[in-house]
N, C-alpha and C. Protein backbone atom coordinates (compact mmCIF):
# COMPACT_ATOMS: atom_id res chain seq x y z
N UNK A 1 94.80 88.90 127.98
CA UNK A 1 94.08 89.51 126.89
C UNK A 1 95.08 89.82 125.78
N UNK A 2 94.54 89.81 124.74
CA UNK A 2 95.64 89.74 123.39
C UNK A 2 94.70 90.69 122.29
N UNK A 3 95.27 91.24 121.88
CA UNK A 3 94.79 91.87 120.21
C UNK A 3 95.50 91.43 119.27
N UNK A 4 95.07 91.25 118.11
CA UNK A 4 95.49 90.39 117.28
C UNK A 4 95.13 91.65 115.84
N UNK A 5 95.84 92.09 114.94
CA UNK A 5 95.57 92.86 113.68
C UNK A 5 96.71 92.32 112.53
N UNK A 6 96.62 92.44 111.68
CA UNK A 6 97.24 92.31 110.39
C UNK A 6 98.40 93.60 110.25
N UNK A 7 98.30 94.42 111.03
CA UNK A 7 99.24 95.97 110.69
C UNK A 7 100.66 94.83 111.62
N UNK A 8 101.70 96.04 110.56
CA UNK A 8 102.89 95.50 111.23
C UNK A 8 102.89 95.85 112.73
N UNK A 9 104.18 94.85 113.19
CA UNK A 9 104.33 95.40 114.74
C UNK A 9 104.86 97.20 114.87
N UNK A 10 105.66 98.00 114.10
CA UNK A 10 106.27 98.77 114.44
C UNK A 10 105.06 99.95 114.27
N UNK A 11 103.57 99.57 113.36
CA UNK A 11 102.24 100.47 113.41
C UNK A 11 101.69 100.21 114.62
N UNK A 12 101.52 98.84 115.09
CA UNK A 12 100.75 98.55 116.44
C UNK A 12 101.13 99.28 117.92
N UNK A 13 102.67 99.04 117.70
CA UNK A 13 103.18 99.94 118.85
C UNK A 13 102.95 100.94 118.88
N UNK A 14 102.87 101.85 117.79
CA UNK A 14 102.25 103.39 117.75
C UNK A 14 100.80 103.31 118.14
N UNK A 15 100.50 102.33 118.20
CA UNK A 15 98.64 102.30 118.38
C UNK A 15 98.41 102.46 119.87
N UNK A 16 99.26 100.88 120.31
CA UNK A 16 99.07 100.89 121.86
C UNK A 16 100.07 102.10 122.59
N UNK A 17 100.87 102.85 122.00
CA UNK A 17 101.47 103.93 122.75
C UNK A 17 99.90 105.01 122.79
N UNK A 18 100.00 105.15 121.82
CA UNK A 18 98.80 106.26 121.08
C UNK A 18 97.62 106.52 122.33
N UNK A 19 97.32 105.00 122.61
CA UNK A 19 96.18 104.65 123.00
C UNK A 19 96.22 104.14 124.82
N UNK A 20 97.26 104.20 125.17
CA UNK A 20 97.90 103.32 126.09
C UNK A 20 97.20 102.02 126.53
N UNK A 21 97.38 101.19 125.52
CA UNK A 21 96.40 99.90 125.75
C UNK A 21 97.19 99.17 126.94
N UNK A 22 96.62 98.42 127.77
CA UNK A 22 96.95 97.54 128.58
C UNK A 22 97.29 96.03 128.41
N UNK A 23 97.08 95.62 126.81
CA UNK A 23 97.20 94.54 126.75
C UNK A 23 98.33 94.15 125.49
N UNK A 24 98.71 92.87 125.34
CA UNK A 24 99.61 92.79 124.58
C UNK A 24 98.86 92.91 122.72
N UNK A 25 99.76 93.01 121.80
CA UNK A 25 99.03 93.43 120.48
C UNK A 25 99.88 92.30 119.50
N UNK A 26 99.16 91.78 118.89
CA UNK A 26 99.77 90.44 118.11
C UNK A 26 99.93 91.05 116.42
N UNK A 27 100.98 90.66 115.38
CA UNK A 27 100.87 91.00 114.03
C UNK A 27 100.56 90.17 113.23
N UNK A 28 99.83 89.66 112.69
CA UNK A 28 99.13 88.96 111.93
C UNK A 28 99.19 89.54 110.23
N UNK A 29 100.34 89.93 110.24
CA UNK A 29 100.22 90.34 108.86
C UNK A 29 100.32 89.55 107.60
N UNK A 30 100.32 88.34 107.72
CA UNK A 30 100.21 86.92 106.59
C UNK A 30 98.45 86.74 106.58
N UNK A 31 97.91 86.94 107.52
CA UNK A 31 96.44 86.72 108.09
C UNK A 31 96.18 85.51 108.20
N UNK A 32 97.39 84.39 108.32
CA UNK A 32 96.76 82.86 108.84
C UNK A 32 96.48 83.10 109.90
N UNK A 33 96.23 83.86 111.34
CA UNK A 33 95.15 83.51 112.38
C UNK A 33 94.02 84.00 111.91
N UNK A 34 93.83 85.44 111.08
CA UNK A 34 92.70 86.02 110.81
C UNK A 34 91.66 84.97 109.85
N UNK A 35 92.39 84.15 109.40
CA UNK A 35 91.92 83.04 108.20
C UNK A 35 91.43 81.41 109.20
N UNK A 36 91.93 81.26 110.11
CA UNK A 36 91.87 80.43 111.10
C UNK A 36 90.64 80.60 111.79
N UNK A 37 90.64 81.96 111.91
CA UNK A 37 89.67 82.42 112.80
C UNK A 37 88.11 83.12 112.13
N UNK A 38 88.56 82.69 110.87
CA UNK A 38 87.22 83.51 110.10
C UNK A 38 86.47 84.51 110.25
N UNK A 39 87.48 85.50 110.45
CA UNK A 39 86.95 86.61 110.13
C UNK A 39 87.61 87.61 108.59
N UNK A 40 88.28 86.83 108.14
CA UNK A 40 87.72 87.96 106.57
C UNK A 40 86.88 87.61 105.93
N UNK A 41 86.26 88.86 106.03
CA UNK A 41 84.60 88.58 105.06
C UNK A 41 84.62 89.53 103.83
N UNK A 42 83.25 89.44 103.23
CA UNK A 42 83.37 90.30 102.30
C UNK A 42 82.96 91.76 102.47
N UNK A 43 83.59 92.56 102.00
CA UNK A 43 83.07 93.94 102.46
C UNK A 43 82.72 95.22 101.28
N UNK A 44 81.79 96.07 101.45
CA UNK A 44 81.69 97.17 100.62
C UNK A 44 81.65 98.66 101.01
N UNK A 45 82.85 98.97 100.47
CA UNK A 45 82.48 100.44 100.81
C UNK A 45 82.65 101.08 99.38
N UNK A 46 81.29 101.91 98.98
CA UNK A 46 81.29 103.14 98.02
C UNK A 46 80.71 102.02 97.17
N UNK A 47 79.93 100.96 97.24
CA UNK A 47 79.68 99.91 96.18
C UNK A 47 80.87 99.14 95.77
N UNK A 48 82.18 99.39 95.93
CA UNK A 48 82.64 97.97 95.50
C UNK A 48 83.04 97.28 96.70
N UNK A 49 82.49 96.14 96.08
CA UNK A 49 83.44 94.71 97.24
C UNK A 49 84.54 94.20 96.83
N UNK A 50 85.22 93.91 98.43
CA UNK A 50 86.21 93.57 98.86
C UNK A 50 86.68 92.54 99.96
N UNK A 51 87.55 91.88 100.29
CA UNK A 51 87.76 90.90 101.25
C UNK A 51 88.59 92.05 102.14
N UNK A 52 88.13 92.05 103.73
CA UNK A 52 88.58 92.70 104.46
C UNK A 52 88.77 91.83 106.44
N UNK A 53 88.97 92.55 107.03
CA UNK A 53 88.77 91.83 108.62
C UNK A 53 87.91 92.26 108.91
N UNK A 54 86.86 91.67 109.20
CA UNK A 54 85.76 91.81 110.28
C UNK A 54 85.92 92.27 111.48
N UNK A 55 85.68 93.28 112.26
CA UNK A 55 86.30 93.24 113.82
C UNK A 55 85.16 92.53 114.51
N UNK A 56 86.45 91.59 115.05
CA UNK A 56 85.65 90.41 115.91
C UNK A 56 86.42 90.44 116.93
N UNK A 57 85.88 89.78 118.26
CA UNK A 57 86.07 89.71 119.88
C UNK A 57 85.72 87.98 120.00
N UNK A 58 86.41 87.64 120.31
CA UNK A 58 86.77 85.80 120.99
C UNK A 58 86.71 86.12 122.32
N UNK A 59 85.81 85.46 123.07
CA UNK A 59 86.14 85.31 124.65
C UNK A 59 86.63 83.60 124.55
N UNK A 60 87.91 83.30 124.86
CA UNK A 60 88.35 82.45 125.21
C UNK A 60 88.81 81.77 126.32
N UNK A 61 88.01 80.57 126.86
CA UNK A 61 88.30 80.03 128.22
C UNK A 61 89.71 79.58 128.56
N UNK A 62 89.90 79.53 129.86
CA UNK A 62 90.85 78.92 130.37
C UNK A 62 91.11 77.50 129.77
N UNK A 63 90.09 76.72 129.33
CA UNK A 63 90.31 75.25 128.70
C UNK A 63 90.74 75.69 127.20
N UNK A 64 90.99 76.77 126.29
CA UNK A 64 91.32 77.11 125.41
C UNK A 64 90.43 76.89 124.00
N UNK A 65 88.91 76.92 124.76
CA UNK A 65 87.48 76.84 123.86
C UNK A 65 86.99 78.21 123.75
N UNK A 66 86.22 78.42 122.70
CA UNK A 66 85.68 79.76 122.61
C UNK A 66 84.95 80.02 123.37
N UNK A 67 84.40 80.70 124.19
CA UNK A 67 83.03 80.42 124.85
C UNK A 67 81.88 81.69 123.94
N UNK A 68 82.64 83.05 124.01
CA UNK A 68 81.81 83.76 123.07
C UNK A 68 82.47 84.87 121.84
N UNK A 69 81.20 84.66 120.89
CA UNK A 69 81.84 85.71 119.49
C UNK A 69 80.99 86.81 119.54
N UNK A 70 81.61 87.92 120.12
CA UNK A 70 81.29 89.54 119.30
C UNK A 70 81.45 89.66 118.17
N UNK A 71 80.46 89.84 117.18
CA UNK A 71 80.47 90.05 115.68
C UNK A 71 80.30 91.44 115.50
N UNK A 72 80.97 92.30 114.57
CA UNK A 72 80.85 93.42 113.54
C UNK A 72 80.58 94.29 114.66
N UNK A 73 81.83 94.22 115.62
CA UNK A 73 82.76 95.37 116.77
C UNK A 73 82.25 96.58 116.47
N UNK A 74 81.63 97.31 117.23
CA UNK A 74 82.22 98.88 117.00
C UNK A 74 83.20 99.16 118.26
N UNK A 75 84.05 100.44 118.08
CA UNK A 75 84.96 100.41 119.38
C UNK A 75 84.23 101.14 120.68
N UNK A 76 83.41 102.00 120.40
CA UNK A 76 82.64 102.82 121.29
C UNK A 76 81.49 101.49 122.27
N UNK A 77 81.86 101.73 123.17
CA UNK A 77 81.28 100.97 124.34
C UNK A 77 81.25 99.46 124.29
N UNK A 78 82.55 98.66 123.33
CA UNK A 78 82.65 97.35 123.42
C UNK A 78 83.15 97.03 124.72
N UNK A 79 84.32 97.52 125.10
CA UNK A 79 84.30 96.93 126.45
C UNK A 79 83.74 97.19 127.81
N UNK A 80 82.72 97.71 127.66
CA UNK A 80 81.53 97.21 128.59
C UNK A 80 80.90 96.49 127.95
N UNK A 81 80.55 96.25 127.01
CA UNK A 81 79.92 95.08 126.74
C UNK A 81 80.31 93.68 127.16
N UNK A 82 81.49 93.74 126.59
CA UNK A 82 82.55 92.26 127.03
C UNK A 82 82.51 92.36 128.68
N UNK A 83 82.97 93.45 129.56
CA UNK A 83 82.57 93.36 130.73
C UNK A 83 81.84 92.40 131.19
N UNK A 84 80.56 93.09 130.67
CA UNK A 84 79.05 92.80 131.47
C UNK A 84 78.58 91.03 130.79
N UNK A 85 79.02 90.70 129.78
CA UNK A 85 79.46 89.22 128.95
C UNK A 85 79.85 88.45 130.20
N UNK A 86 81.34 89.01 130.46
CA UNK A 86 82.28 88.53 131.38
C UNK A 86 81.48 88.24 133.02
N UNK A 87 81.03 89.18 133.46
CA UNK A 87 80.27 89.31 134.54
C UNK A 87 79.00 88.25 134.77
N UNK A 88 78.62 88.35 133.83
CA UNK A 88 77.32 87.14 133.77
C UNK A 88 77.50 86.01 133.35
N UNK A 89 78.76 85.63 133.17
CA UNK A 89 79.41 84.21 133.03
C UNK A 89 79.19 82.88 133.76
């Protein structure tokens, strides 16, 4: 499992300390995977728009195909969701 964000590495590490994530955290701060992967979209907050990251979830197979896209993440109870995704596979 991988996370992937645009923040530098030396913010991420404060994240996954913060947070004690279990998985590794990728920096994407040029955003060619985020651009690869299409998720900057357009976004508005307060009425103006902006190009931002979408939080998105890739389940990616062992053959290195997508199999599924979580669109427009919230963090509260995504991974049970992906779980139960995972589970009924």
């Amino acid at each position: 499992m991988l996370g992937i964000s645009a923040d530098a590495s030396e913010k991420q590490k404060k994240f996954q300390d913060k947070y004690d994530l279990p998985y590794t955290l990728l920096a994407d701060t040029d955003k060619k995977i985020c651009n690869v992967f299409g998720v900057i979209k357009d976004k508005n907050m307060y009425g103006k728009i902006f190009k931002g990251i979408a939080r998105t979830t890739f389940v990616i197979g062992p053959d290195a195909k997508i199999k599924h896209i979580f669109n427009n993440v919230k963090a509260e109870g995504h991974a049970e969701e992906v779980l139960a995704y995972l589970k009924g596979e």
